[in-house]
Protein backbone atom coordinates (compact mmCIF):
# COMPACT_ATOMS: atom_id res chain seq x y z
CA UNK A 1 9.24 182.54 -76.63
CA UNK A 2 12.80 181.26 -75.02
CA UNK A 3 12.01 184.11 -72.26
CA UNK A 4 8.98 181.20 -71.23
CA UNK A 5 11.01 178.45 -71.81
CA UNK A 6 14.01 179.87 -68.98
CA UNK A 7 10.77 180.96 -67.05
CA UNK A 8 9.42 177.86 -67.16
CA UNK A 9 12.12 175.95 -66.53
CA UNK A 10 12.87 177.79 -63.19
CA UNK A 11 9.20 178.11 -62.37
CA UNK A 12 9.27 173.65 -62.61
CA UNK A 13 12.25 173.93 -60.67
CA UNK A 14 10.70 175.83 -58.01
CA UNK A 15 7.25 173.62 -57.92
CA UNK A 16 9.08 170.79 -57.01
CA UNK A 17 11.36 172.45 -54.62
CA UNK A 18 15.04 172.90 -56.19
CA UNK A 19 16.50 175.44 -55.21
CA UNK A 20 16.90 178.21 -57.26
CA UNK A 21 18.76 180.36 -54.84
CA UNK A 22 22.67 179.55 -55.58
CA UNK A 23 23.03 182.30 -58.50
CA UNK A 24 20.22 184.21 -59.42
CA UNK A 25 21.84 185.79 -62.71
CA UNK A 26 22.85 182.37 -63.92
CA UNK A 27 22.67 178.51 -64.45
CA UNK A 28 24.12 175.94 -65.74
CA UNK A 29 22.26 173.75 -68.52
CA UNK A 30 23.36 170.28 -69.49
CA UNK A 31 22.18 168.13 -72.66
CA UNK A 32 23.19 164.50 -72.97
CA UNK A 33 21.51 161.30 -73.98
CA UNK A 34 21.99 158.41 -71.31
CA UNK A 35 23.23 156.07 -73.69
CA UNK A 36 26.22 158.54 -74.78
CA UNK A 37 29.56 157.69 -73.12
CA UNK A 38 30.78 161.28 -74.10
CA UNK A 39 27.63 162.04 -71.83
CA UNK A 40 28.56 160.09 -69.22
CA UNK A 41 31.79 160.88 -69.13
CA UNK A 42 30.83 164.35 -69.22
CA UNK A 43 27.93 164.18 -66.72
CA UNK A 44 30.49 164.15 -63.70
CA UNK A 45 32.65 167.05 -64.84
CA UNK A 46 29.55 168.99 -65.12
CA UNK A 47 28.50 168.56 -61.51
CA UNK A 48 32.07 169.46 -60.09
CA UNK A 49 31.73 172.64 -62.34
CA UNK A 50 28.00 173.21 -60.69
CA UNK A 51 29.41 172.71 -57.39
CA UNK A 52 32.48 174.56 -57.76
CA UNK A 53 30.68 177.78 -58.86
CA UNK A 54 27.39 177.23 -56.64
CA UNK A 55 24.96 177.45 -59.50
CA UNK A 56 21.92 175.72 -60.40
CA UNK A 57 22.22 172.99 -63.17
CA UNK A 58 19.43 171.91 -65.48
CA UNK A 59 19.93 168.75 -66.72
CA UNK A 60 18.37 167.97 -69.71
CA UNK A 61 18.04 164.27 -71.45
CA UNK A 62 17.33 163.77 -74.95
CA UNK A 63 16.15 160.08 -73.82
CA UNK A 64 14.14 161.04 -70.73
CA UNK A 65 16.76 158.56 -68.84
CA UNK A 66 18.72 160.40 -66.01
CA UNK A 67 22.42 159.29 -65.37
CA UNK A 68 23.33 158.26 -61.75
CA UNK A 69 25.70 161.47 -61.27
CA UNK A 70 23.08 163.67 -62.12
CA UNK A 71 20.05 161.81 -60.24
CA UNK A 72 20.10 164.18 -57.45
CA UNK A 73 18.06 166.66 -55.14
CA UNK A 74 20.76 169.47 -56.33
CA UNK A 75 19.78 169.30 -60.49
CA UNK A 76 16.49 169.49 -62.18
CA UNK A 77 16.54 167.10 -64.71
CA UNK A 78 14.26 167.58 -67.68
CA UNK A 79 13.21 166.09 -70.73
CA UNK A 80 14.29 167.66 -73.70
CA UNK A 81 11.71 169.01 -75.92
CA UNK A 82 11.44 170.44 -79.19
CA UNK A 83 11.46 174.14 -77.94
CA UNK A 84 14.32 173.56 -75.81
CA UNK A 85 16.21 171.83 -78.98
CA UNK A 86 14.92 175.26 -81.26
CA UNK A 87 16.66 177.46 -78.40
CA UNK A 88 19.94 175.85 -77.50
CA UNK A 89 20.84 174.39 -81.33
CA UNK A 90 18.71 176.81 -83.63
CA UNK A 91 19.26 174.96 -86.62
CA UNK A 92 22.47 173.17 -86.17
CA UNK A 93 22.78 169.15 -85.78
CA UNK A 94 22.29 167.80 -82.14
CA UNK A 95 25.32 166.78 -81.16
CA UNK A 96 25.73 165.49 -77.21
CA UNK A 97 26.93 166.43 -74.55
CA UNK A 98 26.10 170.24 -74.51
CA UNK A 99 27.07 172.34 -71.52
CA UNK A 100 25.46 175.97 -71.83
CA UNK A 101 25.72 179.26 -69.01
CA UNK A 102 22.15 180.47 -68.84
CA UNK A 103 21.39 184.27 -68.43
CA UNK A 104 18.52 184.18 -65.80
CA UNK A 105 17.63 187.42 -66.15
CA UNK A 106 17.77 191.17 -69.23
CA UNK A 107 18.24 189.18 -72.55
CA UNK A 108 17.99 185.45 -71.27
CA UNK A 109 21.18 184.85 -73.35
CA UNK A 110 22.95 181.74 -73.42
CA UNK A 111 26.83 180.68 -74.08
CA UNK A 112 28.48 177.51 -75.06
CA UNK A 113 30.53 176.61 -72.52
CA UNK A 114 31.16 172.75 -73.90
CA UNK A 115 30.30 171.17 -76.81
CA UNK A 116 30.98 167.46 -77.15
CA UNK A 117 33.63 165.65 -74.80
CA UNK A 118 35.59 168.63 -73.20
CA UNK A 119 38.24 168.50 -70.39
CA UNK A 120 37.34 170.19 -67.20
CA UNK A 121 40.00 172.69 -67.17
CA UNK A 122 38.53 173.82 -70.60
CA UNK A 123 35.40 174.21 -69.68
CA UNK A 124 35.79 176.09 -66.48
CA UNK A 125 38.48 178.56 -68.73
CA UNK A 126 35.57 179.00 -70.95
CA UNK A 127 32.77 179.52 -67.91
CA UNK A 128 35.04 182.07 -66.04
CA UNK A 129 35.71 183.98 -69.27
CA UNK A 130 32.10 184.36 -69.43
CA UNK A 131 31.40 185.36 -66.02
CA UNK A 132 34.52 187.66 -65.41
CA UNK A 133 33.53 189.63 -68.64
CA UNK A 134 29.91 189.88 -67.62
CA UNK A 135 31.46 190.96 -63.59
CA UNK A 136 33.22 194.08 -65.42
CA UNK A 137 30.31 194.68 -67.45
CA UNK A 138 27.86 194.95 -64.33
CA UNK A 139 30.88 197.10 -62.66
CA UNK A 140 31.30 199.42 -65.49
CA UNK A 141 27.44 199.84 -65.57
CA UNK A 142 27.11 200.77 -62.05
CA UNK A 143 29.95 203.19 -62.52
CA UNK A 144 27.83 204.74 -64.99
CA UNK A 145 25.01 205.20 -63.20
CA UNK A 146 27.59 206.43 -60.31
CA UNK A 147 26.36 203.73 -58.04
CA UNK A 148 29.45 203.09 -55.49
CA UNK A 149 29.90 199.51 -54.89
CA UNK A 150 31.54 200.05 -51.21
């Protein structure tokens, strides 16, 4: 079921002409409320992080209302819906802002990167933890399969 929510997602994306090009193993999702000024303080932070690491960002408003740092050709914004809530907060309390990496592709996995008001430098610790670890994972599989990477 969250397999056709990413899918969706990207397919919407795609319909309307975002580009889904910048990294095709992952993107960035973002989950604020318009009224939050966590949100909005977070909201610009997010988009340096999208920029800085060339990835996609999905931004996703629990109000339907789009914040002016985010109202642009570069993110998909989104309402957020009850399947999307199910997939990034399971059962937990929604809590805003949220700031997840999204695996595109194999398990369609996703990891917290920020959760609630977080300082930049925190967050992109956090993002290039994940994707370093997943880099030596994908090298250490191709090794395996004795796939040169030269």
């Amino acid at each position: 079921m969250y397999r056709n929510i990413i899918l969706l997602i990207v397919i919407m994306a795609s319909n309307i002409g975002f580009s889904t090009s910048l990294n095709k193993d992952y993107s960035l999702v973002f989950i604020y409320e318009s009224t939050c000024p966590y949100c909005q303080k977070m909201a610009p932070v997010v988009r340096d992080i999208q920029k800085e690491n060339s990835m996609n960002l999905y931004a996703i408003s629990a109000d339907n209302k789009t914040l002016d740092v985010l109202d642009d050709k570069e993110v998909i914004n989104l309402p957020l819906s009850a399947d999307i809530t199910t997939k990034y907060y399971g059962s937990s309390p929604v809590r805003f802002p949220l700031l997840v990496l999204q695996q595109l592709n194999g398990d369609m996995n996703h990891y917290v990167i920020a959760n609630g008001l977080t300082p930049k430098s925190d967050a992109e610790k956090t993002l290039n933890s994940y994707l370093n670890y997943f880099n030596q994972a994908k090298t250490l599989k191709i090794r395996e399969q004795g796939i040169s990477h030269d």
